[in-house]
N, C-alpha and C. Protein backbone atom coordinates (compact mmCIF):
# COMPACT_ATOMS: atom_id res chain seq x y z
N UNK A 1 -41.16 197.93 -171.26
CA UNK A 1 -41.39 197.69 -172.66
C UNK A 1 -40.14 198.05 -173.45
N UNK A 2 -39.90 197.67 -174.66
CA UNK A 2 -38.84 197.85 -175.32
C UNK A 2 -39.38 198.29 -176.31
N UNK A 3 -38.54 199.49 -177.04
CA UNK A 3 -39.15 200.55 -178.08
C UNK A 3 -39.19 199.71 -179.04
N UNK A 4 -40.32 199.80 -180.23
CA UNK A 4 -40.60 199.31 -181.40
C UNK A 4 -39.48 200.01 -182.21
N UNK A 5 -38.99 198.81 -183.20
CA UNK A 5 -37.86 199.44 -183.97
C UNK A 5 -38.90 200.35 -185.06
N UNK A 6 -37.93 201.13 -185.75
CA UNK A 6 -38.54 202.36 -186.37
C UNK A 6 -38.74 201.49 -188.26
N UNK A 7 -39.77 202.10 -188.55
CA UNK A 7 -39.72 201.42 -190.22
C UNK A 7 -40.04 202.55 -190.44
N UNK A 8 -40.03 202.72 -192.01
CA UNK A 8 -40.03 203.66 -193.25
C UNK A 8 -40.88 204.14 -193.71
N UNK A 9 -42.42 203.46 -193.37
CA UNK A 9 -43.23 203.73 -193.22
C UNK A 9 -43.83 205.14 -193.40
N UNK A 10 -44.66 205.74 -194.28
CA UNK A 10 -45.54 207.27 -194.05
C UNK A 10 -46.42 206.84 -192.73
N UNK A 11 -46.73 207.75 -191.51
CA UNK A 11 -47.82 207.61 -191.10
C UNK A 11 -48.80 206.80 -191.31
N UNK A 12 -49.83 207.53 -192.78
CA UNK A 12 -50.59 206.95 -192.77
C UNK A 12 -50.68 205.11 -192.96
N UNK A 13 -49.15 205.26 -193.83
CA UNK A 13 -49.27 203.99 -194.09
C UNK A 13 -49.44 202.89 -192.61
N UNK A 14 -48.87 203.89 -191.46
CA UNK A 14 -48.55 202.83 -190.23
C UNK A 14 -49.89 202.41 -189.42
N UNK A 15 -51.00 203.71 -189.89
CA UNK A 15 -52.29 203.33 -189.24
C UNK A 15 -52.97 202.40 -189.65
N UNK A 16 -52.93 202.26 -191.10
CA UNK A 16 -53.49 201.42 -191.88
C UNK A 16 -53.04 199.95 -191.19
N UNK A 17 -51.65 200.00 -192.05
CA UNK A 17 -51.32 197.87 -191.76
C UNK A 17 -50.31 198.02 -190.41
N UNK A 18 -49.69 198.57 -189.74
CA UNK A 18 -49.14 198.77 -188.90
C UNK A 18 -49.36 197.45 -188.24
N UNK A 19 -50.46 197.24 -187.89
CA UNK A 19 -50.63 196.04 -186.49
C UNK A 19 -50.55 195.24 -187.34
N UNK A 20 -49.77 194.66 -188.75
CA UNK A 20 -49.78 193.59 -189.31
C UNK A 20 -48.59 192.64 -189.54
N UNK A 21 -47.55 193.93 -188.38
CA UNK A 21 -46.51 193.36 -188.55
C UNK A 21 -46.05 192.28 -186.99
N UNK A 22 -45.41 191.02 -187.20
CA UNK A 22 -45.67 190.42 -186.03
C UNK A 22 -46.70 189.90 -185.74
N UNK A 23 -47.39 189.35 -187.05
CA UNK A 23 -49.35 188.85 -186.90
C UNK A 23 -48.81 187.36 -187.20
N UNK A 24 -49.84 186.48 -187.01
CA UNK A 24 -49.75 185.41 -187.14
C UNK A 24 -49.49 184.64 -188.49
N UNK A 25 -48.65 183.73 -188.59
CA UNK A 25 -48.77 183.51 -190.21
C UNK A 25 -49.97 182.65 -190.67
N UNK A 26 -50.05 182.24 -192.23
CA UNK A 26 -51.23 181.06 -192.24
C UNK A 26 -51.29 180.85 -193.54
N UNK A 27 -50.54 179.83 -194.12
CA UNK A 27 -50.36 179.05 -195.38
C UNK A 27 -51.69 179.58 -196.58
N UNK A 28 -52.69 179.67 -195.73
CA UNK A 28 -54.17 179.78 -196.68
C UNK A 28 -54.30 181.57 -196.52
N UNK A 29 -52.91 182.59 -196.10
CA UNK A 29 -53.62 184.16 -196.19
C UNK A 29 -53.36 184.35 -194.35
N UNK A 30 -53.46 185.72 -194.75
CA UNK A 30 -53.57 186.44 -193.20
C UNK A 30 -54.56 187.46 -193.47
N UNK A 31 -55.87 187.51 -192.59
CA UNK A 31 -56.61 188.84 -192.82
C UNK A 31 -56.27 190.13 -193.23
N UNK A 32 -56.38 191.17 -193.77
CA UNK A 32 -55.93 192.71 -193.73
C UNK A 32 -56.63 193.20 -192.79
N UNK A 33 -57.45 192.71 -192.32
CA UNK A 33 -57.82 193.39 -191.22
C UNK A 33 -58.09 192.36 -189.85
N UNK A 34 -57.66 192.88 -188.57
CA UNK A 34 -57.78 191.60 -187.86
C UNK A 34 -59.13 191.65 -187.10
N UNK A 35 -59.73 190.68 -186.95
CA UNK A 35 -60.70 190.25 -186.09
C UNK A 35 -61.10 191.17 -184.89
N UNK A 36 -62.34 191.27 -184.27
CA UNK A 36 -62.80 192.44 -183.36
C UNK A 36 -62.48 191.15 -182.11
N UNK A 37 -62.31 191.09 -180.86
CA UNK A 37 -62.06 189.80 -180.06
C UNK A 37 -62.94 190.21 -179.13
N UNK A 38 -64.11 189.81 -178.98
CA UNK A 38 -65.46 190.22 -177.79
C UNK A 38 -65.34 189.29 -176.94
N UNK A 39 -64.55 188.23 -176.51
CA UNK A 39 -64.07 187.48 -175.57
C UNK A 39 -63.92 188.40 -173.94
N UNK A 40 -64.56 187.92 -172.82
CA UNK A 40 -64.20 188.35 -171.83
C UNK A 40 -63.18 187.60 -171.15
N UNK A 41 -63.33 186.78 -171.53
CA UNK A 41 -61.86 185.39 -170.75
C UNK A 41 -61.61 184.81 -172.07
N UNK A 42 -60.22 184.08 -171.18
CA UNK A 42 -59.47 183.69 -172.59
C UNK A 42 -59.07 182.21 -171.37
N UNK A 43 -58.68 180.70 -171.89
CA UNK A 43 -58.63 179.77 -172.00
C UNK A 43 -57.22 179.23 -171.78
N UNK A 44 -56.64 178.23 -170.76
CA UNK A 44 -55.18 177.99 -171.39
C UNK A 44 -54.52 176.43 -170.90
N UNK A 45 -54.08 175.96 -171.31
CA UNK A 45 -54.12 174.94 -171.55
C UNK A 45 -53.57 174.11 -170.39
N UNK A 46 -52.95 174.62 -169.33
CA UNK A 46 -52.17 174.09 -168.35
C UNK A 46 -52.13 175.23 -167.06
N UNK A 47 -52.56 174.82 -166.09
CA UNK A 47 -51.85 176.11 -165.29
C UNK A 47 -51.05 176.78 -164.61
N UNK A 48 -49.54 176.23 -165.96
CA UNK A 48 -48.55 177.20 -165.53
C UNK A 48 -49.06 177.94 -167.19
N UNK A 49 -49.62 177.60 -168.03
CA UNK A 49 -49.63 178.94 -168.86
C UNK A 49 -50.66 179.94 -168.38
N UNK A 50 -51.59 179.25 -167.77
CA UNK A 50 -52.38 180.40 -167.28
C UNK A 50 -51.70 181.75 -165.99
N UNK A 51 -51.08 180.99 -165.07
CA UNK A 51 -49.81 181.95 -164.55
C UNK A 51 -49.11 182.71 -164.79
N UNK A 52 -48.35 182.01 -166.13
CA UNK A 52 -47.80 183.07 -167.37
C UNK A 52 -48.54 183.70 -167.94
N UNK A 53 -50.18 183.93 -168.32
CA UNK A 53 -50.45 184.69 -168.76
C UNK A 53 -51.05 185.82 -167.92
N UNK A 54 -51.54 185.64 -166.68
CA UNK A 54 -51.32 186.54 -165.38
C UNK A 54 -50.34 187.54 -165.13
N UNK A 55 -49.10 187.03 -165.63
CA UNK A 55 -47.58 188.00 -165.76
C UNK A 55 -48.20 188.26 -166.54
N UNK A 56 -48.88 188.82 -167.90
CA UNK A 56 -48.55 189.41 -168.98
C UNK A 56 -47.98 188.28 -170.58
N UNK A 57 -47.84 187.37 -170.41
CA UNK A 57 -47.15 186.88 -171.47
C UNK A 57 -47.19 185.51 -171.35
N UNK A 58 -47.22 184.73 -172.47
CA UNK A 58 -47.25 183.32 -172.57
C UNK A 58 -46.18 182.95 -173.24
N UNK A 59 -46.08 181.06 -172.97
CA UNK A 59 -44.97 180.66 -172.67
C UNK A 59 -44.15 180.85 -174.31
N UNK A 60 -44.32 180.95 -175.05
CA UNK A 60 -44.21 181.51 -176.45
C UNK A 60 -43.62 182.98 -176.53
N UNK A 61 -43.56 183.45 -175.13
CA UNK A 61 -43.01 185.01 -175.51
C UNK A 61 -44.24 186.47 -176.24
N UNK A 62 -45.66 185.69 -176.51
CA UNK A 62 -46.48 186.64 -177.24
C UNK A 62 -47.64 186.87 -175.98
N UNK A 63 -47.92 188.20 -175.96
CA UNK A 63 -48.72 188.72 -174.76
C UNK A 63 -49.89 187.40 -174.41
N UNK A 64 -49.94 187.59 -173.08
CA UNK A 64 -51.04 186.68 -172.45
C UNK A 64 -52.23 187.13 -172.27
N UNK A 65 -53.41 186.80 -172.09
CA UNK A 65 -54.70 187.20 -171.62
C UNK A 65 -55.45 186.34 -171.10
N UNK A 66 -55.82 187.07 -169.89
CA UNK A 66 -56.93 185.91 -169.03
C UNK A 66 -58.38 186.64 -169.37
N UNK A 67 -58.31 188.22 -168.51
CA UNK A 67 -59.28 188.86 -168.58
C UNK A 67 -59.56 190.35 -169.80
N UNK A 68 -60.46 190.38 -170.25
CA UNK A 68 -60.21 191.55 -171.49
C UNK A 68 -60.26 192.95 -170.61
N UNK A 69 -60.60 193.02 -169.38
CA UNK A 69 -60.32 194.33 -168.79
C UNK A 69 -58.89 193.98 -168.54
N UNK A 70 -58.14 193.38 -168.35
CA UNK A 70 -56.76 193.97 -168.25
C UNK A 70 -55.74 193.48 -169.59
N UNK A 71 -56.84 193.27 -170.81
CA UNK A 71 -56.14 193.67 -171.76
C UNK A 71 -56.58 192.44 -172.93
N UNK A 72 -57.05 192.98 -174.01
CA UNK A 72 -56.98 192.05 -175.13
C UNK A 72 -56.05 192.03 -176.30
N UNK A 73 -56.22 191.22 -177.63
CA UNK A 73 -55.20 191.39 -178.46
C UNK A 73 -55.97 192.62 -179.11
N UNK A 74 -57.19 193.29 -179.11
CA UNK A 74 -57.33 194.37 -180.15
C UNK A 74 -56.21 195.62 -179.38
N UNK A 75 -56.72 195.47 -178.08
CA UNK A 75 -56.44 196.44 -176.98
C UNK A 75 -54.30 196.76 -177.90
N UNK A 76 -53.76 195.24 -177.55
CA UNK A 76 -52.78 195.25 -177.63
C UNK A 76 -51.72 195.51 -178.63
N UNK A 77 -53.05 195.47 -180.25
CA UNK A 77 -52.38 196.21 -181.44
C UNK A 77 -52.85 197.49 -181.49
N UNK A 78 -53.76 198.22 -180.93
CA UNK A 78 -53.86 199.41 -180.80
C UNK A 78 -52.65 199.97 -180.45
N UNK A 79 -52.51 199.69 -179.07
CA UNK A 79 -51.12 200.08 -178.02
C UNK A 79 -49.93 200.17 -178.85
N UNK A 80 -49.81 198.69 -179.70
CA UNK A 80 -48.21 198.38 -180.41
C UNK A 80 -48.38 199.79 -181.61
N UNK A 81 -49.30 199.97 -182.36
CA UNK A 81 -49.58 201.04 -183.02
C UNK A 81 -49.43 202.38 -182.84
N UNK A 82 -49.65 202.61 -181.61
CA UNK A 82 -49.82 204.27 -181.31
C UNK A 82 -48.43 204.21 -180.72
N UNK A 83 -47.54 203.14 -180.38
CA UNK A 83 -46.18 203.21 -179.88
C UNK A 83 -45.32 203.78 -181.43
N UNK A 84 -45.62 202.91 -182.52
CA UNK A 84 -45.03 202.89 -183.82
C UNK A 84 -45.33 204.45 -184.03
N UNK A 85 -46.55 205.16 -184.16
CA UNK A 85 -46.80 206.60 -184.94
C UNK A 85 -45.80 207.70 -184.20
N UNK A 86 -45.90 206.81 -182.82
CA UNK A 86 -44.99 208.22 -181.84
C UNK A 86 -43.70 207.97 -181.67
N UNK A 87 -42.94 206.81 -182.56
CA UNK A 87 -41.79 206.25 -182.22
C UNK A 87 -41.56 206.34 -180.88
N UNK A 88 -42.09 205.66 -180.14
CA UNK A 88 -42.47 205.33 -178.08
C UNK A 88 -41.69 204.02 -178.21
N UNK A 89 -41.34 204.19 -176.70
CA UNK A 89 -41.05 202.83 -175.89
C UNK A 89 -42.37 202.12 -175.28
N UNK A 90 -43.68 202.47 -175.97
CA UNK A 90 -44.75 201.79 -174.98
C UNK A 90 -45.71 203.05 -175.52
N UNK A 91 -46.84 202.42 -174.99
CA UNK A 91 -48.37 203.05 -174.80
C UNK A 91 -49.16 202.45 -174.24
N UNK A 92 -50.14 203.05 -173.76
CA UNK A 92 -51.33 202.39 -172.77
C UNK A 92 -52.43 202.49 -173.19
N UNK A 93 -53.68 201.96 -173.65
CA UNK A 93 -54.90 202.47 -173.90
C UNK A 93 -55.62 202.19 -172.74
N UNK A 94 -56.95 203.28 -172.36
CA UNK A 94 -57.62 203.18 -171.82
C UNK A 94 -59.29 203.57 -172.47
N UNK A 95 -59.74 203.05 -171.42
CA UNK A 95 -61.59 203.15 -171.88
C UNK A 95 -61.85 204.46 -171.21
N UNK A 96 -61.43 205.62 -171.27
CA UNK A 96 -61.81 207.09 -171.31
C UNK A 96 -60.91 207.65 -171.35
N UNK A 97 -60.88 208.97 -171.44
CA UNK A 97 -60.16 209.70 -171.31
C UNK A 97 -59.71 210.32 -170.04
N UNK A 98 -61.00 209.87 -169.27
CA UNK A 98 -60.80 210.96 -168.06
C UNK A 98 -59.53 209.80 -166.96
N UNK A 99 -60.00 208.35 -167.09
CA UNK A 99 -58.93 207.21 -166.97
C UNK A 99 -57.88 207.55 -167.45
N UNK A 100 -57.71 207.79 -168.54
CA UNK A 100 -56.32 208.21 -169.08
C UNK A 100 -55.22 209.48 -168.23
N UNK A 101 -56.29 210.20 -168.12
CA UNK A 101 -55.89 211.67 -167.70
C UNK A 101 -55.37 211.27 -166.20
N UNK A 102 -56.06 210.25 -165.54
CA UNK A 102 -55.71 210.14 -164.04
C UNK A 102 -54.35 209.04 -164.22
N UNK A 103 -54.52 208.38 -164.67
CA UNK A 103 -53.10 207.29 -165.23
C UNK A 103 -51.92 208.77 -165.49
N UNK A 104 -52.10 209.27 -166.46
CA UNK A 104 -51.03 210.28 -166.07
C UNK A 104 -50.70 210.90 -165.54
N UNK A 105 -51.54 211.80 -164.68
CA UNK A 105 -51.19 212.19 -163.30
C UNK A 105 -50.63 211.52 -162.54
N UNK A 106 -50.69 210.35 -162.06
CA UNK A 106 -49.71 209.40 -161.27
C UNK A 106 -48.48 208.99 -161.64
N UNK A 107 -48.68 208.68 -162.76
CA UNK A 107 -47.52 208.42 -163.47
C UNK A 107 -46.09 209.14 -163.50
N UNK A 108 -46.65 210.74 -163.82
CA UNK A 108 -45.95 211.81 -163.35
C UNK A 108 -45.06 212.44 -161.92
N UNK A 109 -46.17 211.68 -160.64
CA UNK A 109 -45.29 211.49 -159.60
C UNK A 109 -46.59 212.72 -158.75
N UNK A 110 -47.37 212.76 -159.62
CA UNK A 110 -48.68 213.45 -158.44
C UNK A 110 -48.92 212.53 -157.29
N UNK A 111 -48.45 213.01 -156.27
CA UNK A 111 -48.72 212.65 -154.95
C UNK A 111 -48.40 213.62 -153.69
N UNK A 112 -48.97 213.49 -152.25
CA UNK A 112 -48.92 214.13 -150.90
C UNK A 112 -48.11 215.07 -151.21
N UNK A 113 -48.64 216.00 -151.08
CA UNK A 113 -46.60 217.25 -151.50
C UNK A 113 -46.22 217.98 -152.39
N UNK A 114 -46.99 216.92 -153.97
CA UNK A 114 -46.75 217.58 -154.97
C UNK A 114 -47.11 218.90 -155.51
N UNK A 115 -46.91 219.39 -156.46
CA UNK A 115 -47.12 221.00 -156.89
C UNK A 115 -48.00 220.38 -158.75
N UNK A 116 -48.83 220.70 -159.03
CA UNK A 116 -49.70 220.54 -160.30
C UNK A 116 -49.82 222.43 -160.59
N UNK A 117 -49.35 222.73 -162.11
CA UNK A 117 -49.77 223.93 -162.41
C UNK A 117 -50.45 223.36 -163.28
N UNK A 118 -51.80 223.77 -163.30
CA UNK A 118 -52.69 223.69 -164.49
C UNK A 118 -53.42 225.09 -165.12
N UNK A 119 -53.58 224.62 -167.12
CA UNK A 119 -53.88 225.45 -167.20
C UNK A 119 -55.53 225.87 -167.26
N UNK A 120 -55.92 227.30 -166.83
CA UNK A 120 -57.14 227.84 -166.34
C UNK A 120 -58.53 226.85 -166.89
N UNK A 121 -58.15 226.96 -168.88
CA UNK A 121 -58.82 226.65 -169.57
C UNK A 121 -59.02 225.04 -169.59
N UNK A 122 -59.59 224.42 -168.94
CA UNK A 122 -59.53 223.07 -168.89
C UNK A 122 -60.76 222.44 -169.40
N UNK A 123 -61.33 220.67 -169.39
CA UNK A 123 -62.30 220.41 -169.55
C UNK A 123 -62.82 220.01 -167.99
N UNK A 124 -63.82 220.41 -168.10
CA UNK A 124 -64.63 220.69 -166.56
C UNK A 124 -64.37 218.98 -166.06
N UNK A 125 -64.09 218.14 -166.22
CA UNK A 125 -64.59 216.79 -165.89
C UNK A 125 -62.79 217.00 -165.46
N UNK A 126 -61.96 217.61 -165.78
CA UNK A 126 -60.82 217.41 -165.39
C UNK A 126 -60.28 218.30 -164.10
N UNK A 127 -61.04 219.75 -165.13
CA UNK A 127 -60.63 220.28 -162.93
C UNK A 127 -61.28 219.60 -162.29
N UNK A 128 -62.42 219.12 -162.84
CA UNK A 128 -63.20 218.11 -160.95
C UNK A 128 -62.37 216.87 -160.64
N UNK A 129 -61.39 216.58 -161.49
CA UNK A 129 -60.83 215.51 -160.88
C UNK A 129 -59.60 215.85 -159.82
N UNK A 130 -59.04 217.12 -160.30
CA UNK A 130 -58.17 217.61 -159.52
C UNK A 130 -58.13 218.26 -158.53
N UNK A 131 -59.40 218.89 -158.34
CA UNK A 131 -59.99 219.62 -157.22
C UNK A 131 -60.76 218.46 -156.39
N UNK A 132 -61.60 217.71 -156.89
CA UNK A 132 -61.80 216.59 -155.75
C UNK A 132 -61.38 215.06 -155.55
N UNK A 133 -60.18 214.71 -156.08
CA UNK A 133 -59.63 213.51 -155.80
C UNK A 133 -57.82 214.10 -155.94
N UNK A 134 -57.31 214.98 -156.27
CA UNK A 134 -55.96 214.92 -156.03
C UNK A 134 -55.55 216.43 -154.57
N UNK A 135 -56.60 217.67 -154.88
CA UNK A 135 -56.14 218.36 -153.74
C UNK A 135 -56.65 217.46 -152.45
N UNK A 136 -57.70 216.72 -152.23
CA UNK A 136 -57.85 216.18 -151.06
C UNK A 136 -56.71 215.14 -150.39
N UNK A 137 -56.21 214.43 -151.65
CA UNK A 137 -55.02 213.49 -150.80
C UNK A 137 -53.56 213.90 -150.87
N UNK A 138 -54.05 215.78 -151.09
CA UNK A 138 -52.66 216.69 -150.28
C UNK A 138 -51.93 216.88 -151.63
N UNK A 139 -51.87 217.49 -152.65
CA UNK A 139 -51.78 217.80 -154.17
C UNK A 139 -51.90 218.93 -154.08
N UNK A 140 -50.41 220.10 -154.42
CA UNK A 140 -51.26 220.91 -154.19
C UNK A 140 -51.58 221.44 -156.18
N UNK A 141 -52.54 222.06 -155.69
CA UNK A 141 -53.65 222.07 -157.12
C UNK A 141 -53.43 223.69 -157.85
N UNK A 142 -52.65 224.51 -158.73
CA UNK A 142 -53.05 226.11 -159.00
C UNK A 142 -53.56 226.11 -160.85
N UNK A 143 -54.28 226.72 -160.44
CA UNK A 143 -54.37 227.19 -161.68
C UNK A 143 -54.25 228.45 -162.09
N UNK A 144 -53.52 228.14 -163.50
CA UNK A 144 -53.12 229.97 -163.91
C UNK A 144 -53.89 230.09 -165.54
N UNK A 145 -53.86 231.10 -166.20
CA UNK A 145 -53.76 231.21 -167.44
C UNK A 145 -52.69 231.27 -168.13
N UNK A 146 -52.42 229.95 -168.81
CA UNK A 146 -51.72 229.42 -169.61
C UNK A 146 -51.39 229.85 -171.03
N UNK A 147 -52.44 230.34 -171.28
CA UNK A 147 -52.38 230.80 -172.91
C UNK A 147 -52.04 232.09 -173.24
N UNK A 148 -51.59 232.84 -172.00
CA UNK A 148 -51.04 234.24 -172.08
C UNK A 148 -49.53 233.57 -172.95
N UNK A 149 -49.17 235.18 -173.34
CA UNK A 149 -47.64 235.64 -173.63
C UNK A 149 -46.75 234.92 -172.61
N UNK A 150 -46.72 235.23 -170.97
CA UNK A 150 -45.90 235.16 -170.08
C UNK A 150 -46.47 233.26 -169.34
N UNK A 151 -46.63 232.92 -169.99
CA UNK A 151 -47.43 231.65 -169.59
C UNK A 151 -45.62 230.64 -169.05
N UNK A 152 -44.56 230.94 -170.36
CA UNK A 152 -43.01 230.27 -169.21
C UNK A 152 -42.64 231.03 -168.45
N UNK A 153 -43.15 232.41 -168.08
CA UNK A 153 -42.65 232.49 -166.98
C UNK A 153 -43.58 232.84 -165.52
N UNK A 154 -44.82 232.02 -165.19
CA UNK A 154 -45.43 231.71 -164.52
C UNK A 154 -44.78 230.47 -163.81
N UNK A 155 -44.70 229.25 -164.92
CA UNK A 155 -44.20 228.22 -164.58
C UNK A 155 -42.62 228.09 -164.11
N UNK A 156 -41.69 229.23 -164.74
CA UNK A 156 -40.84 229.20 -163.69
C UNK A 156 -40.76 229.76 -162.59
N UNK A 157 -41.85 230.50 -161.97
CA UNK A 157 -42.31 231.00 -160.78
C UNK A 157 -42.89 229.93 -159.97
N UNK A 158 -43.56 229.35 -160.58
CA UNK A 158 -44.34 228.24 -159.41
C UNK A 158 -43.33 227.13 -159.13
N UNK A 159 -42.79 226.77 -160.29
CA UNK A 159 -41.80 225.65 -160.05
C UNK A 159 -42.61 224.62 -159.13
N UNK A 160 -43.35 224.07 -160.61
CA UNK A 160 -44.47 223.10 -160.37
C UNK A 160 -43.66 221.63 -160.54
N UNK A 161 -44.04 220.81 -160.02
CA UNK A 161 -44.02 219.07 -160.28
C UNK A 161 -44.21 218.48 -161.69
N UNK A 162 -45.33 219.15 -162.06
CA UNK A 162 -46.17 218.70 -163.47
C UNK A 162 -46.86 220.06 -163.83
N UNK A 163 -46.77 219.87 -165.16
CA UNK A 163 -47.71 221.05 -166.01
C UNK A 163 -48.70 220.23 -166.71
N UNK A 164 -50.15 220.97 -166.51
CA UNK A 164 -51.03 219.95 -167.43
C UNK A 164 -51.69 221.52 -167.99
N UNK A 165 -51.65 220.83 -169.48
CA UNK A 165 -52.50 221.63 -170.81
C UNK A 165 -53.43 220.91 -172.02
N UNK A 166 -53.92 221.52 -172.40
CA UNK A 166 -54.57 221.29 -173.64
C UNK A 166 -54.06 222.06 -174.56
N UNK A 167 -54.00 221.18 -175.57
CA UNK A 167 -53.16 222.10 -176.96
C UNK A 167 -54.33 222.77 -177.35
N UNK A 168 -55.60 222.49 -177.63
CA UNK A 168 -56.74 223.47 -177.68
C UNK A 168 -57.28 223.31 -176.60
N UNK A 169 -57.86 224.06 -175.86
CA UNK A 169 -59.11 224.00 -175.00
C UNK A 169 -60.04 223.53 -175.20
N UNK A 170 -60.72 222.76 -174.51
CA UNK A 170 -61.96 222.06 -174.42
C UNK A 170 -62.92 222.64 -173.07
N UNK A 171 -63.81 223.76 -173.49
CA UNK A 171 -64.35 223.91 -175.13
C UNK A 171 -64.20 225.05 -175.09
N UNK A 172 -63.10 225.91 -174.98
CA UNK A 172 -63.35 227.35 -175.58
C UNK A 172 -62.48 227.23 -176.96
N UNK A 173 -61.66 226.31 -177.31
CA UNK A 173 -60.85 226.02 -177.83
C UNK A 173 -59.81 227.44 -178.23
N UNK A 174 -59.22 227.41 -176.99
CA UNK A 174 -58.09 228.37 -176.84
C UNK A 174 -56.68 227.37 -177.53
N UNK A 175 -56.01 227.87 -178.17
CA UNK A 175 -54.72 227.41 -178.59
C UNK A 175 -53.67 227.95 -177.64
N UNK A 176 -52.57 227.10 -177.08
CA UNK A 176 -51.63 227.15 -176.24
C UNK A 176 -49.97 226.64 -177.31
N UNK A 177 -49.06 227.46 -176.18
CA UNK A 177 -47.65 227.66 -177.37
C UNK A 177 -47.10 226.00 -176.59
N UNK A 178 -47.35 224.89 -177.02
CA UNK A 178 -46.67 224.35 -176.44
C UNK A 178 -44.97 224.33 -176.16
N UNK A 179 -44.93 224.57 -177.46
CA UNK A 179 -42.76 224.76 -177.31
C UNK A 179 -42.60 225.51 -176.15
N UNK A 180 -43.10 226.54 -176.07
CA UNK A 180 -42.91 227.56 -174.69
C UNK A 180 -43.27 226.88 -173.39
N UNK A 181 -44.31 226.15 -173.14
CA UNK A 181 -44.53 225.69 -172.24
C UNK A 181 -43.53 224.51 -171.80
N UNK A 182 -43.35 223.33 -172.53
CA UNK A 182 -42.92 222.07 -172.26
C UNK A 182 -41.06 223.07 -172.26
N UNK A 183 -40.58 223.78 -172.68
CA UNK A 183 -39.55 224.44 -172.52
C UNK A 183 -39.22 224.68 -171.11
N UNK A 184 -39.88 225.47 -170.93
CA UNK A 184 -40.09 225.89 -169.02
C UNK A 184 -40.46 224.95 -168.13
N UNK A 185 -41.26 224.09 -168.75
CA UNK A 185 -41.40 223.02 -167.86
C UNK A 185 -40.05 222.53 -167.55
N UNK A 186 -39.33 222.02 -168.70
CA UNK A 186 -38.03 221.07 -168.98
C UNK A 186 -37.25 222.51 -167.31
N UNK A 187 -37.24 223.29 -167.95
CA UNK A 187 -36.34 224.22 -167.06
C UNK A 187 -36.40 224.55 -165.86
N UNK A 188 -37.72 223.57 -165.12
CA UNK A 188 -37.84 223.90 -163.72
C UNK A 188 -37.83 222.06 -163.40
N UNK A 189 -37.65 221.82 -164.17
CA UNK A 189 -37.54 219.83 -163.84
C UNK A 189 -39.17 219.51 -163.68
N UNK A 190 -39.68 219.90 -164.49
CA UNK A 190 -40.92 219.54 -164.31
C UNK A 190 -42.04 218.61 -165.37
N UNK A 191 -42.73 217.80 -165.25
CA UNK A 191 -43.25 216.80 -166.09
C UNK A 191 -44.15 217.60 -166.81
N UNK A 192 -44.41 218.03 -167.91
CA UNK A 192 -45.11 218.50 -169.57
C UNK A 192 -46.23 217.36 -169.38
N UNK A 193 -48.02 217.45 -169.30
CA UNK A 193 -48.86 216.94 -170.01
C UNK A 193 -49.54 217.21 -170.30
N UNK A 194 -49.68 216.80 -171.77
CA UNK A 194 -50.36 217.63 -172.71
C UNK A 194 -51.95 217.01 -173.38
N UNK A 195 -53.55 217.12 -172.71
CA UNK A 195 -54.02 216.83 -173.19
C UNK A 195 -54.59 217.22 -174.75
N UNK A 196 -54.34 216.24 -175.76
CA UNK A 196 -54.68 216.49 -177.39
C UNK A 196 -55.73 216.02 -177.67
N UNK A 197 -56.72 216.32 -177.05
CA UNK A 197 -58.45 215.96 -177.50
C UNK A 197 -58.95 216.48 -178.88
N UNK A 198 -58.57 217.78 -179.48
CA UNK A 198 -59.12 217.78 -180.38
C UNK A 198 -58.23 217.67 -181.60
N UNK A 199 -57.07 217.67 -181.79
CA UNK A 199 -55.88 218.13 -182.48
C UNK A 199 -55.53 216.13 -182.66
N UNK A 200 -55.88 215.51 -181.70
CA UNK A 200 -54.86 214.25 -181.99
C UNK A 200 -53.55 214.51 -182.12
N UNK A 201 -52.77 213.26 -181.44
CA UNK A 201 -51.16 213.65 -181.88
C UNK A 201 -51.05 213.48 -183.49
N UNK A 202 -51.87 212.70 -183.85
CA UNK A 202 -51.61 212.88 -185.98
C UNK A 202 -51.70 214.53 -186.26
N UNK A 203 -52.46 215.35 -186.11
CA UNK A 203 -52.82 216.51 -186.51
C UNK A 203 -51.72 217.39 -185.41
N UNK A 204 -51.39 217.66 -184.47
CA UNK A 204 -50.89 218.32 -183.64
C UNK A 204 -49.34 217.96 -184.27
């Protein structure tokens, strides 16, 4: 993906019309708000555009869609949106969180070998993912308490792969120093992820 150039934009202003930039034109108006698309398939006129839209993109250069599980246009101004608020090269949406949470774990390079420090305070649906789908295919899995004082220098003791936190806890809602953490992380070469369930990256 190629980073969205940056506009001038307040925040809020970017949540609002954000996905309006790069919208379709139309002599008679353009919605302010765009259309919900409940389409499960999408239609195409030849099938080399349908091919091209299999890659991702049609012959026009503007994203493709066959199937809405691997992606629609709401899906796809969401994505272009949350790229714009975080000035990102990209974003991904997914239909949970707990999907999300496993997309980043891989992403990160969790695999056979790897080292995961996580912290104690987690949401239960997440240590079970790590305790029964990543220590079994050889991950190794620790958990410490994170939200102590000495919480960077645990992590430069373990000299973990990946650090995973919650900026609050879910649900004791413990608050964690992230600067301290993603610091130490950086200092042992290690991947920072930070689940923001209750804080949102707007509020955090």
């Amino acid at each position: 993906m190629t980073q969205e150039q940056p506009i001038s934009w307040e925040l809020d202003t970017i949540l609002v019309h954000g996905n309006t930039r790069g919208g379709p034109t139309n002599a008679s108006g353009i919605p302010a708000v765009r259309p919900i698309y409940t389409s499960t398939t999408y239609l195409h006129s030849n099938a080399e555009a349908l091919d091209s839209a299999f890659s991702g993109s049609s012959a026009n250069g503007e994203p493709g869609y066959v199937y809405a599980r691997q992606g629609n246009p709401n899906a796809y101004e969401f994505e272009s949106m949350m790229a714009q608020t975080e000035c990102g090269v990209g974003a991904v949406a997914f239909g949970s969180g707990m999907a999300a949470i496993h997309a980043a774990l891989l992403a990160a390079g969790l695999a056979p070998g790897a080292k995961i420090l996580a912290a104690r305070d987690l949401y239960g649906a997440t240590i079970a993912l790590l305790r029964k789908v990543f220590i079994p295919m050889g991950v190794e899995v620790i958990f410490q308490n994170l939200h102590c004082p000495g919480a960077a220098d645990l992590i430069r003791e373990e000299q973990p792969d990946v650090v995973f936190v919650e900026s609050i806890s879910n649900p004791l809602v413990k608050v964690i120093d992230l600067d301290a953490i993603s610091a130490a992380a950086q200092d042992v070469g290690a991947v920072s992820i930070i689940d923001s369930t209750f804080t949102t990256p707007c509020l955090l």
